[in-house]
C-alpha atoms as a PDB file:
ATOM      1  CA  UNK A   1      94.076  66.935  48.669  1.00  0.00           C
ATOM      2  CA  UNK A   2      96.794  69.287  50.344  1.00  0.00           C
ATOM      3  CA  UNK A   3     100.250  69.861  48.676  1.00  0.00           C
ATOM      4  CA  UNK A   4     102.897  69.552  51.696  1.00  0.00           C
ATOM      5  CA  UNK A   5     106.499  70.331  52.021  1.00  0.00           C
ATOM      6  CA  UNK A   6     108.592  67.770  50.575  1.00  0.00           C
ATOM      7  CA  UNK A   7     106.529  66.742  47.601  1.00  0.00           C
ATOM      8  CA  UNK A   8     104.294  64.927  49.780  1.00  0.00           C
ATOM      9  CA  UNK A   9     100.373  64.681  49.130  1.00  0.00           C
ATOM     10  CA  UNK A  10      97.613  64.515  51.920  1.00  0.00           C
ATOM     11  CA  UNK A  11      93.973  63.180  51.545  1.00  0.00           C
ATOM     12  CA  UNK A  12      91.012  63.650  53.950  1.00  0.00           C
ATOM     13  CA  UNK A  13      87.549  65.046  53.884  1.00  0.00           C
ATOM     14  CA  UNK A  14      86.037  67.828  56.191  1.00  0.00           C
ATOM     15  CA  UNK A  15      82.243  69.124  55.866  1.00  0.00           C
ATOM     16  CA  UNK A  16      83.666  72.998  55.728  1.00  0.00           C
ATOM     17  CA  UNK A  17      86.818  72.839  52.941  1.00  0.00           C
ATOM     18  CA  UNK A  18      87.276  76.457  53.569  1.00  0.00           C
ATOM     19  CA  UNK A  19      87.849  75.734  57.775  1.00  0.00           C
ATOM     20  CA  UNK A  20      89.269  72.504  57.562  1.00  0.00           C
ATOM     21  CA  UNK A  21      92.348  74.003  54.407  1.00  0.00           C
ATOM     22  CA  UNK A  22      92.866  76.942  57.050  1.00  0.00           C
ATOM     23  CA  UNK A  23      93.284  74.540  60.177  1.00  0.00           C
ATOM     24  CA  UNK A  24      96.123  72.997  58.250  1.00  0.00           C
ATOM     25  CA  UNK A  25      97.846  76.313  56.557  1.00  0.00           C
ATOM     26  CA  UNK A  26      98.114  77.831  60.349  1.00  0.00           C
ATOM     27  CA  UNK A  27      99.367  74.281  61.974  1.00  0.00           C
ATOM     28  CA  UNK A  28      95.982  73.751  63.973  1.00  0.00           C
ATOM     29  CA  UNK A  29      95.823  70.282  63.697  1.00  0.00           C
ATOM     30  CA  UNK A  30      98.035  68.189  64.932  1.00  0.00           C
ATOM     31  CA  UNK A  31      99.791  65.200  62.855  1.00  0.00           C
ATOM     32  CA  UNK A  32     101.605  64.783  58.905  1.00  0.00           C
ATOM     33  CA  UNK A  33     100.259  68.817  57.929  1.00  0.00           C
ATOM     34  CA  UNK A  34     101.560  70.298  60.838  1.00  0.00           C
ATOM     35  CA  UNK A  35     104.741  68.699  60.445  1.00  0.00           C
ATOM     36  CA  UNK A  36     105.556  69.584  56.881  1.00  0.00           C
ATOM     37  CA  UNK A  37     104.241  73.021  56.577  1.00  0.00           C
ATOM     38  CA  UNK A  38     103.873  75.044  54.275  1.00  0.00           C
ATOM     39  CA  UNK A  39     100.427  73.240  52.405  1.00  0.00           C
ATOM     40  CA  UNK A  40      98.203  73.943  49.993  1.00  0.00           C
ATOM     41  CA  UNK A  41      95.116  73.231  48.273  1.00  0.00           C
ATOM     42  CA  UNK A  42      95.645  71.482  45.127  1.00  0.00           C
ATOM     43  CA  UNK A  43      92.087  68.839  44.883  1.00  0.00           C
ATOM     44  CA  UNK A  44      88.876  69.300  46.093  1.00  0.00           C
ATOM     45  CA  UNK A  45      85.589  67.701  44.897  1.00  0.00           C
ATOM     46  CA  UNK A  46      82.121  67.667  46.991  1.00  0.00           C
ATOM     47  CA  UNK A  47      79.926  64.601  48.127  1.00  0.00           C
ATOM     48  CA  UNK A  48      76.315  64.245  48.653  1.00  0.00           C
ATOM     49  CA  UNK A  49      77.056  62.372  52.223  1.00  0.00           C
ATOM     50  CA  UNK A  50      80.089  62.026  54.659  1.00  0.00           C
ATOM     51  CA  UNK A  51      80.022  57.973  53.930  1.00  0.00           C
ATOM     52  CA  UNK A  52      81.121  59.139  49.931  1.00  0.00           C
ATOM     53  CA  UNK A  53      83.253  61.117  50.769  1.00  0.00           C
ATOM     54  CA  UNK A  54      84.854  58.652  53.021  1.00  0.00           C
ATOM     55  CA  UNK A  55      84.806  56.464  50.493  1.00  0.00           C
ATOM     56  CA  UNK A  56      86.376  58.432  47.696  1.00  0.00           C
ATOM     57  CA  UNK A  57      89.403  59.462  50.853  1.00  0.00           C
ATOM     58  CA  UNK A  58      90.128  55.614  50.915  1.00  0.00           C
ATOM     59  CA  UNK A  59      90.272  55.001  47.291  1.00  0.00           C
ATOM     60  CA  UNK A  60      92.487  58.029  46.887  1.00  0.00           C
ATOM     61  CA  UNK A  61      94.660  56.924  49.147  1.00  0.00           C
ATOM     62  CA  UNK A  62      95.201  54.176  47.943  1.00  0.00           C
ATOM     63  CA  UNK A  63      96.590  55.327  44.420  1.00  0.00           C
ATOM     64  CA  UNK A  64     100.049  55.847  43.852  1.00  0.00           C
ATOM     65  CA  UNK A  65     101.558  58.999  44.345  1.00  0.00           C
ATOM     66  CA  UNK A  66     101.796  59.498  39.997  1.00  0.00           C
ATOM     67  CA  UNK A  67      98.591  58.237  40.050  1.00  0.00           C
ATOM     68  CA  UNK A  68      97.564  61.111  42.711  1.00  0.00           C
ATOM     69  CA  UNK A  69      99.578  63.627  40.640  1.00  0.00           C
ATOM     70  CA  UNK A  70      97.181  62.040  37.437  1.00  0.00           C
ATOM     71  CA  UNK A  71      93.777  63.312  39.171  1.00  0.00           C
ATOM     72  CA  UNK A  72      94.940  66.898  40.495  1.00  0.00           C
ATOM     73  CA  UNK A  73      95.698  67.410  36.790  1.00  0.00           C
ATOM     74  CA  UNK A  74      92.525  65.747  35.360  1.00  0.00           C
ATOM     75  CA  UNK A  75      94.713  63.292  33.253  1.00  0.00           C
ATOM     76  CA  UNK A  76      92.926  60.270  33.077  1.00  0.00           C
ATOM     77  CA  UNK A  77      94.848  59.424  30.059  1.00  0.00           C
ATOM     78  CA  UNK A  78      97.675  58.743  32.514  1.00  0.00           C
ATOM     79  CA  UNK A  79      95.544  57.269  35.194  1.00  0.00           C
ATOM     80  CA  UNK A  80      94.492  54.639  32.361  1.00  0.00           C
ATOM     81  CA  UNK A  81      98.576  54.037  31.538  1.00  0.00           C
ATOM     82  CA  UNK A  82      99.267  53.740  34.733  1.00  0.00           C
ATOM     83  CA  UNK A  83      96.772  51.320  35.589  1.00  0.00           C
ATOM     84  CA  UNK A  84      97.459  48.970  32.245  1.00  0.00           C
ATOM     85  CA  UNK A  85     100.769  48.792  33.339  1.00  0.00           C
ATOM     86  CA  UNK A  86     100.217  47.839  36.978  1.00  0.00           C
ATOM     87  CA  UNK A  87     102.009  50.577  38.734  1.00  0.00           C
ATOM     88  CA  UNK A  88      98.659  50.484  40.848  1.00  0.00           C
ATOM     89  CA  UNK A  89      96.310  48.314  41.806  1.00  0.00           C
ATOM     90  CA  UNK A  90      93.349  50.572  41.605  1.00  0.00           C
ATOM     91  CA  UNK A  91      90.930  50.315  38.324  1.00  0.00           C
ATOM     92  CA  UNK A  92      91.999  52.618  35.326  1.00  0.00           C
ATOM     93  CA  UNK A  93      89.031  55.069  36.829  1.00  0.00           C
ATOM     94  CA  UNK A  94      87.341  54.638  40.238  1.00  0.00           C
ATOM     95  CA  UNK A  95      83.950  53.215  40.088  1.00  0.00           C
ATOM     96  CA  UNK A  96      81.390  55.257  39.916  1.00  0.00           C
ATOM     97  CA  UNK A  97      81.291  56.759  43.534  1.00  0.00           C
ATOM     98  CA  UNK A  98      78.705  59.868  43.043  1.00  0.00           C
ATOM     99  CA  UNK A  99      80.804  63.187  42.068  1.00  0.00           C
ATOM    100  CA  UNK A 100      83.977  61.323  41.595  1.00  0.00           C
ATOM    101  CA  UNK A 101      85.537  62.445  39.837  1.00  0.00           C
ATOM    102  CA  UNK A 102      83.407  65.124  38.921  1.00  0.00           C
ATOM    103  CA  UNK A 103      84.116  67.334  35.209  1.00  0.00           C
ATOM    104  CA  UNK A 104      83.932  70.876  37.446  1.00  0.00           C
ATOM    105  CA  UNK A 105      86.836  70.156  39.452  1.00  0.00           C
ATOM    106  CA  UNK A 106      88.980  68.113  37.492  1.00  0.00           C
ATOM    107  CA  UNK A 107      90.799  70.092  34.475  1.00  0.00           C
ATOM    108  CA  UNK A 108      88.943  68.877  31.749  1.00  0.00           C
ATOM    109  CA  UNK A 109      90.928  69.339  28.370  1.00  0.00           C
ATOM    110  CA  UNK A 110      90.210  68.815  24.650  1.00  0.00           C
ATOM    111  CA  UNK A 111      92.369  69.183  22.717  1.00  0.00           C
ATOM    112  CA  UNK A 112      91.183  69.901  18.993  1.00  0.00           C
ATOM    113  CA  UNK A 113      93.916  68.951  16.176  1.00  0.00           C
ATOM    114  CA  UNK A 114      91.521  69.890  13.558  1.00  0.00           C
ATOM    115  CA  UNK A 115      87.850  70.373  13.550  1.00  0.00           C
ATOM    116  CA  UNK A 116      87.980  66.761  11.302  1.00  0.00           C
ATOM    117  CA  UNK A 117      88.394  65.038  14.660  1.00  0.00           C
ATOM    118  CA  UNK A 118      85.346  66.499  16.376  1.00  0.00           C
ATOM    119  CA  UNK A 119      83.044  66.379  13.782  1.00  0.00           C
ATOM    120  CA  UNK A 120      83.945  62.145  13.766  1.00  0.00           C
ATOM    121  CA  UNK A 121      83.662  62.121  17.491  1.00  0.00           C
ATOM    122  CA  UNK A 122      83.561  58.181  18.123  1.00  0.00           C
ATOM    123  CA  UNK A 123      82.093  58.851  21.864  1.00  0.00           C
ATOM    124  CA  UNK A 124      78.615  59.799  20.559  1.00  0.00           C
ATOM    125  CA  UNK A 125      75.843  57.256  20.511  1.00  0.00           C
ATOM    126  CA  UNK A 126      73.360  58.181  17.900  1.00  0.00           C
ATOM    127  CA  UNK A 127      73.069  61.106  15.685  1.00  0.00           C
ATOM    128  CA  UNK A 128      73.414  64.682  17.007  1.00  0.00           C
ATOM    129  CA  UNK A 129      71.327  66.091  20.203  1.00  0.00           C
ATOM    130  CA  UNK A 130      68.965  68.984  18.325  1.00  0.00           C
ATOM    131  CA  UNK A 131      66.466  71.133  20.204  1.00  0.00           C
ATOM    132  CA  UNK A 132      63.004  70.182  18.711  1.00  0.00           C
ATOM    133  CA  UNK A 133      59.407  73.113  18.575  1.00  0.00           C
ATOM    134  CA  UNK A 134      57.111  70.355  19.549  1.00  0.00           C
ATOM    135  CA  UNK A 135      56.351  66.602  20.806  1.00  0.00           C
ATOM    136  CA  UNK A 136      58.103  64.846  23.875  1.00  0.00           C
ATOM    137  CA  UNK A 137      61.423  66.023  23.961  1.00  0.00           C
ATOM    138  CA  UNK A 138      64.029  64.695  26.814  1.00  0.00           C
ATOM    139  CA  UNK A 139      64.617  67.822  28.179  1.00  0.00           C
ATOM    140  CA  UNK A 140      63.660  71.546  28.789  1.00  0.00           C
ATOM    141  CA  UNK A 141      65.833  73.933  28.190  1.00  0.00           C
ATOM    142  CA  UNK A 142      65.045  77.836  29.690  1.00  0.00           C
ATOM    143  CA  UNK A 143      65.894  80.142  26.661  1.00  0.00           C
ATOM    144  CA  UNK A 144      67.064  82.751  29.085  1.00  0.00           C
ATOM    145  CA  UNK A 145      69.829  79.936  30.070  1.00  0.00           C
ATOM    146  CA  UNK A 146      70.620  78.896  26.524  1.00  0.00           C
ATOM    147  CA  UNK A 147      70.697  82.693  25.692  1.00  0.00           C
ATOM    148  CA  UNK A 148      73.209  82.653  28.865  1.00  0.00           C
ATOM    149  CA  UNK A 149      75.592  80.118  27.452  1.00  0.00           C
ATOM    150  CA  UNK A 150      75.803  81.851  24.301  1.00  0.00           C
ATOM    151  CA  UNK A 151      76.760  85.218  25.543  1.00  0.00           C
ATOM    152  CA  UNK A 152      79.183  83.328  28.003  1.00  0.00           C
ATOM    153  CA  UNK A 153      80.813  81.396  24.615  1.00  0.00           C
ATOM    154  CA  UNK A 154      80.560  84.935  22.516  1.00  0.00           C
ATOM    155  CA  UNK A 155      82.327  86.814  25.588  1.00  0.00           C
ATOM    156  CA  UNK A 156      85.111  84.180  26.014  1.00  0.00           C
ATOM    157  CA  UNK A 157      86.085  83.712  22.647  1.00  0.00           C
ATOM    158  CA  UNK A 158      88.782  82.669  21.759  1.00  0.00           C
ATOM    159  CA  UNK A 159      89.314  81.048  25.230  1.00  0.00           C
ATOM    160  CA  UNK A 160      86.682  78.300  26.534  1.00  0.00           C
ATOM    161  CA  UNK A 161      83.946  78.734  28.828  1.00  0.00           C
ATOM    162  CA  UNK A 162      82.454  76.617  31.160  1.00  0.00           C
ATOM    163  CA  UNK A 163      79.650  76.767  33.817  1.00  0.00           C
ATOM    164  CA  UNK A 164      76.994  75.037  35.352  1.00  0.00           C
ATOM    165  CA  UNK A 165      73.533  73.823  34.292  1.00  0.00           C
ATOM    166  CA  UNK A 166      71.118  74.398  37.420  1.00  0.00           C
ATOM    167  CA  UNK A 167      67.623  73.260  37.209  1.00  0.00           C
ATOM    168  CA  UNK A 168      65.080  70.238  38.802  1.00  0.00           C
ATOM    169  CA  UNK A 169      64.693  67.293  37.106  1.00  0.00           C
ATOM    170  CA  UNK A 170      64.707  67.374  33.409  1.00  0.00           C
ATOM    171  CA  UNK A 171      64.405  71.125  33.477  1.00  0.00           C
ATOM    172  CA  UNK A 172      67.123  73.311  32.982  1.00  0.00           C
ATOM    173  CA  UNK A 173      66.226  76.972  34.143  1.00  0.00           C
ATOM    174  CA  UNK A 174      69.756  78.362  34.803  1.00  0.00           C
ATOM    175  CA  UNK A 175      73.144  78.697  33.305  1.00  0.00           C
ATOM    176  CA  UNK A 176      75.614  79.784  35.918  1.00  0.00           C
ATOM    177  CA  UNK A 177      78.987  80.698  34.631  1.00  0.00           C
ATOM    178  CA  UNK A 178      82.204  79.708  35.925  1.00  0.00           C
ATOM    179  CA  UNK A 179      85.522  81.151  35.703  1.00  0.00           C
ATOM    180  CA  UNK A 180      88.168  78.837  33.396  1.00  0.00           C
ATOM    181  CA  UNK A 181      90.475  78.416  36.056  1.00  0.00           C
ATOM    182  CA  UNK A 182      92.592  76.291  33.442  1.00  0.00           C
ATOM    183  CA  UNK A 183      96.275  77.450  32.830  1.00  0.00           C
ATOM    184  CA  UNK A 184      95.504  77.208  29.187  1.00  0.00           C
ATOM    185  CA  UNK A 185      92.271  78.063  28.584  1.00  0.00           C
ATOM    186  CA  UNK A 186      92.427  78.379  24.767  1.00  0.00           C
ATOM    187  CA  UNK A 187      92.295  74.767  24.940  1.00  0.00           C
ATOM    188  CA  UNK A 188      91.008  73.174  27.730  1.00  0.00           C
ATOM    189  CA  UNK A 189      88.101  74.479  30.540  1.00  0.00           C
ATOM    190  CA  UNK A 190      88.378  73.578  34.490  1.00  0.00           C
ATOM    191  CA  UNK A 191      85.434  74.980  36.455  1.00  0.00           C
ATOM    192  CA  UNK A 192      86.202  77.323  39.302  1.00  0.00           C
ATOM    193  CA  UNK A 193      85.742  74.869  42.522  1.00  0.00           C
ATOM    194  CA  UNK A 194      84.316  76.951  44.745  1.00  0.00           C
ATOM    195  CA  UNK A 195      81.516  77.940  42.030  1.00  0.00           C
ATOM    196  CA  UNK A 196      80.428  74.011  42.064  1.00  0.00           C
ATOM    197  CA  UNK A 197      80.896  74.071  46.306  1.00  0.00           C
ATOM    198  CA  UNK A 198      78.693  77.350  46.082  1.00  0.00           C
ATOM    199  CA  UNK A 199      75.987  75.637  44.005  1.00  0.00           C
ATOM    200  CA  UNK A 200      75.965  72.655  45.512  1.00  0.00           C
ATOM    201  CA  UNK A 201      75.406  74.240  49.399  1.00  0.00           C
ATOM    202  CA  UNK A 202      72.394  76.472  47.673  1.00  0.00           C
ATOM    203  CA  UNK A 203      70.721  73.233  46.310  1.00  0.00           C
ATOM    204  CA  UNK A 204      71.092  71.357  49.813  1.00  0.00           C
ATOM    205  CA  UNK A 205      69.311  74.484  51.293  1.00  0.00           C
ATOM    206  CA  UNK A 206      66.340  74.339  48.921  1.00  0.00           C
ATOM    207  CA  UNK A 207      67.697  75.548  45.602  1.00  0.00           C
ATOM    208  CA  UNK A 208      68.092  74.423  42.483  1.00  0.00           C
ATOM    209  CA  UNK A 209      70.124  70.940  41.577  1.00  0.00           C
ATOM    210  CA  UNK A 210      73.318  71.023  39.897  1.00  0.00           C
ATOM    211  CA  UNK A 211      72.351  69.025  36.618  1.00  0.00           C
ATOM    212  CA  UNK A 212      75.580  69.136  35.215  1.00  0.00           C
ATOM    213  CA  UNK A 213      77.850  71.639  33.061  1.00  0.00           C
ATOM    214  CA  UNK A 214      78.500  73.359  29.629  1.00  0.00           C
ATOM    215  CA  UNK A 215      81.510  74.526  27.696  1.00  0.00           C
ATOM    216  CA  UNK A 216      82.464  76.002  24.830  1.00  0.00           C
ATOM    217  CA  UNK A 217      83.786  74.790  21.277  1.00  0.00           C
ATOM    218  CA  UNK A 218      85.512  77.841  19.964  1.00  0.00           C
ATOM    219  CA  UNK A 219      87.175  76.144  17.160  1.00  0.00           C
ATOM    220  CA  UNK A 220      85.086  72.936  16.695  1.00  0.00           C
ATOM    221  CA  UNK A 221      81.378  71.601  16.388  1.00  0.00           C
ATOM    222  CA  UNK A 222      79.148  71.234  19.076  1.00  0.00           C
ATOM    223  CA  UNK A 223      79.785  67.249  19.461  1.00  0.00           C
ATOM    224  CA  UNK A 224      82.168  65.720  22.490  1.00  0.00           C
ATOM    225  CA  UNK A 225      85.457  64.793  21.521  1.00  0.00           C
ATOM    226  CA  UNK A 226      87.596  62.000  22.544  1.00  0.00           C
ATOM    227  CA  UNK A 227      88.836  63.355  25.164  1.00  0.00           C
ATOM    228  CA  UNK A 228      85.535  64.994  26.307  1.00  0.00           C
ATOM    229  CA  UNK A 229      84.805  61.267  27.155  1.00  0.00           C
ATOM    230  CA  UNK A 230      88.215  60.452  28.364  1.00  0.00           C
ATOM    231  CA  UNK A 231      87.773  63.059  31.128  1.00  0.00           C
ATOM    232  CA  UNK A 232      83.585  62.423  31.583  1.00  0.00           C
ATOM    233  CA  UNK A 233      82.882  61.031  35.181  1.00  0.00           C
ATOM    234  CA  UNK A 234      80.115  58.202  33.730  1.00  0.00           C
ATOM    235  CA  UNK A 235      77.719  60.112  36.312  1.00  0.00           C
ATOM    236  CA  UNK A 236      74.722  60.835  34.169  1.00  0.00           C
ATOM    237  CA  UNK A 237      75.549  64.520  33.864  1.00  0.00           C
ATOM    238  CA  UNK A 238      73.852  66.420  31.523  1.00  0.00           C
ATOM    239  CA  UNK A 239      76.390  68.318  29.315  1.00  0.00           C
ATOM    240  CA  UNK A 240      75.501  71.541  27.032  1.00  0.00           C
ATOM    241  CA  UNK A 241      78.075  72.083  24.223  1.00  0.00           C
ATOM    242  CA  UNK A 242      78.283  74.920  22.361  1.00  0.00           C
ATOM    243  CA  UNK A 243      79.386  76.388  19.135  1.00  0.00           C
ATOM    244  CA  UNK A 244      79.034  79.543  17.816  1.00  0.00           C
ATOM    245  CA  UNK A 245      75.058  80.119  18.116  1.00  0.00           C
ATOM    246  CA  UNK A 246      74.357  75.892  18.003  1.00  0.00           C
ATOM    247  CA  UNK A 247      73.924  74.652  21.442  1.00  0.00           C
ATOM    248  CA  UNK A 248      73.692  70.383  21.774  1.00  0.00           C
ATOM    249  CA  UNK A 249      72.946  68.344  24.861  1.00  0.00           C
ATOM    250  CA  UNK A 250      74.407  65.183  26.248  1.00  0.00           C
ATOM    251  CA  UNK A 251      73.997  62.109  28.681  1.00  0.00           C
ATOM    252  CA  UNK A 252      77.375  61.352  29.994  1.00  0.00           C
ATOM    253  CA  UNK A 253      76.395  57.642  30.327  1.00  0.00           C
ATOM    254  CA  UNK A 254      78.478  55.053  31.058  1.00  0.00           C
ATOM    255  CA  UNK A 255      79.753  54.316  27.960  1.00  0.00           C
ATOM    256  CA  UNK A 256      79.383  56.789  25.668  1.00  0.00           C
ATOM    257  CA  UNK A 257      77.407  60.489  25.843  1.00  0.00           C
ATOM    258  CA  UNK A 258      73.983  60.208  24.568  1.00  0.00           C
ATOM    259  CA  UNK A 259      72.189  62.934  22.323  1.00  0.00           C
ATOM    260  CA  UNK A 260      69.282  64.406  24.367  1.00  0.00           C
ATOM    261  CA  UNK A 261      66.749  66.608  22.131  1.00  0.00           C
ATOM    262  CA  UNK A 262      65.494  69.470  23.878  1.00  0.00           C
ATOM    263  CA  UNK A 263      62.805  72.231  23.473  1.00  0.00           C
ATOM    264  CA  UNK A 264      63.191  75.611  24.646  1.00  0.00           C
ATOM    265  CA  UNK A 265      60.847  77.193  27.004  1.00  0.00           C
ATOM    266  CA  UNK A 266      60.398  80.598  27.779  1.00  0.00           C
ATOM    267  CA  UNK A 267      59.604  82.279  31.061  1.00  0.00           C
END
């Protein structure tokens, strides 16, 4: 989604965001950019396929421009207002159209009144994910990537971090970090895009799968918060909270996040 002169908000997809964005900041192609220079990036979120990204275009387009306004800041709380009081005729949240929206591009805030709030998170289904030393656990979890997210978490501190979980299947073998390209990080993470567009093009080339994300709790428990699920994406991500040295996993099903025990695995 480009930012125009005027206020005005454009929607399309390309298969090379980095050529397509450039086309339009130098006037290349022809049509509504052109003619209200200057633009600029302000929304960007990858597809598996052309026909999802197509899809996503449409239902964008169809929003109002608030409702536009809504996504580029990750406020689904507003989306869901807007909605409920039939300024659009779009759903509260799109349906479930794979990596929209997704919770690396979309600002992504908590925001922690008091660590009484977490620890009564609502969203959770079941008691608390916990890494278990033996028997079937739902996933693996590399210790050199749980060691990662630590040192990320310690390093950050007070601000959040955030990154990505790479792996295949239900292993987890890497934590990449992200930068919190948030404007206020000491309370809310966004994922660097191009760190998500980076991962993503390395996985369609053979590497490892972009399993879903982590971020820190610097002043809370390791348990999603209200608004954790108010800005999940329903997509089955797995997310990795944590606090201080406690790390806990999550579904991000489609009601609720889900508690995943893990067990570590070296090597």
């Amino acid at each position: 989604m480009l930012h125009c002169r005027g206020g005005k908000l454009y929607t399309g997809h390309t298969d090379d965001l980095e050529r397509r964005v450039a086309q339009h900041k130098t006037g290349a192609i022809a049509g509504f950019t052109r003619d209200h220079l200057p633009v600029e990036l302000v929304w960007s979120q990858e597809f598996v396929t052309r026909e999802e990204a197509k899809a996503a275009e449409q239902q964008i387009k169809g929003w109002s421009k608030a409702k536009k306004l809504a996504l580029i800041r990750g406020d689904w709380g507003r989306i869901s207002h807007l909605a409920r009081n039939r300024q659009d005729t779009t759903p509260a949240r799109p349906e479930p159209v794979e990596g929209l929206p997704s919770t690396s591009e979309l600002a992504m805030p908590y925001n922690p009144a008091d660590g009484e709030k977490r620890e009564s998170s609502r969203w959770a289904c079941g008691p608390s994910a916990s890494p278990t030393g033996s028997g079937q656990s739902d996933v693996v979890l590399a210790d050199a990537a749980a060691e990662q997210i630590r040192t990320h978490a310690r390093l950050t501190a007070p601000l959040e971090c955030c990154g990505l979980l790479l792996g295949e299947g239900a292993a987890i073998t890497d934590a990449r970090p992200a930068r919190n390209v948030h404007l206020s990080p000491q309370t809310h993470f966004e994922i660097d895009p191009q760190t998500l567009i980076d991962a993503h093009r390395a996985a369609r080339a053979g590497g490892p799968q972009v399993l879903g994300y982590y971020h820190s709790h610097p002043r809370g428990p390791a348990q999603p918060s209200a608004t954790d699920r108010a800005m999940a994406a329903r997509d089955r991500a797995i997310w990795a909270i944590v606090a201080g040295d406690q790390i806990t996993l999550w579904r991000d099903d489609e009601s609720c996040f889900t508690p995943l025990s893990y067990r570590l695995a070296t090597g």
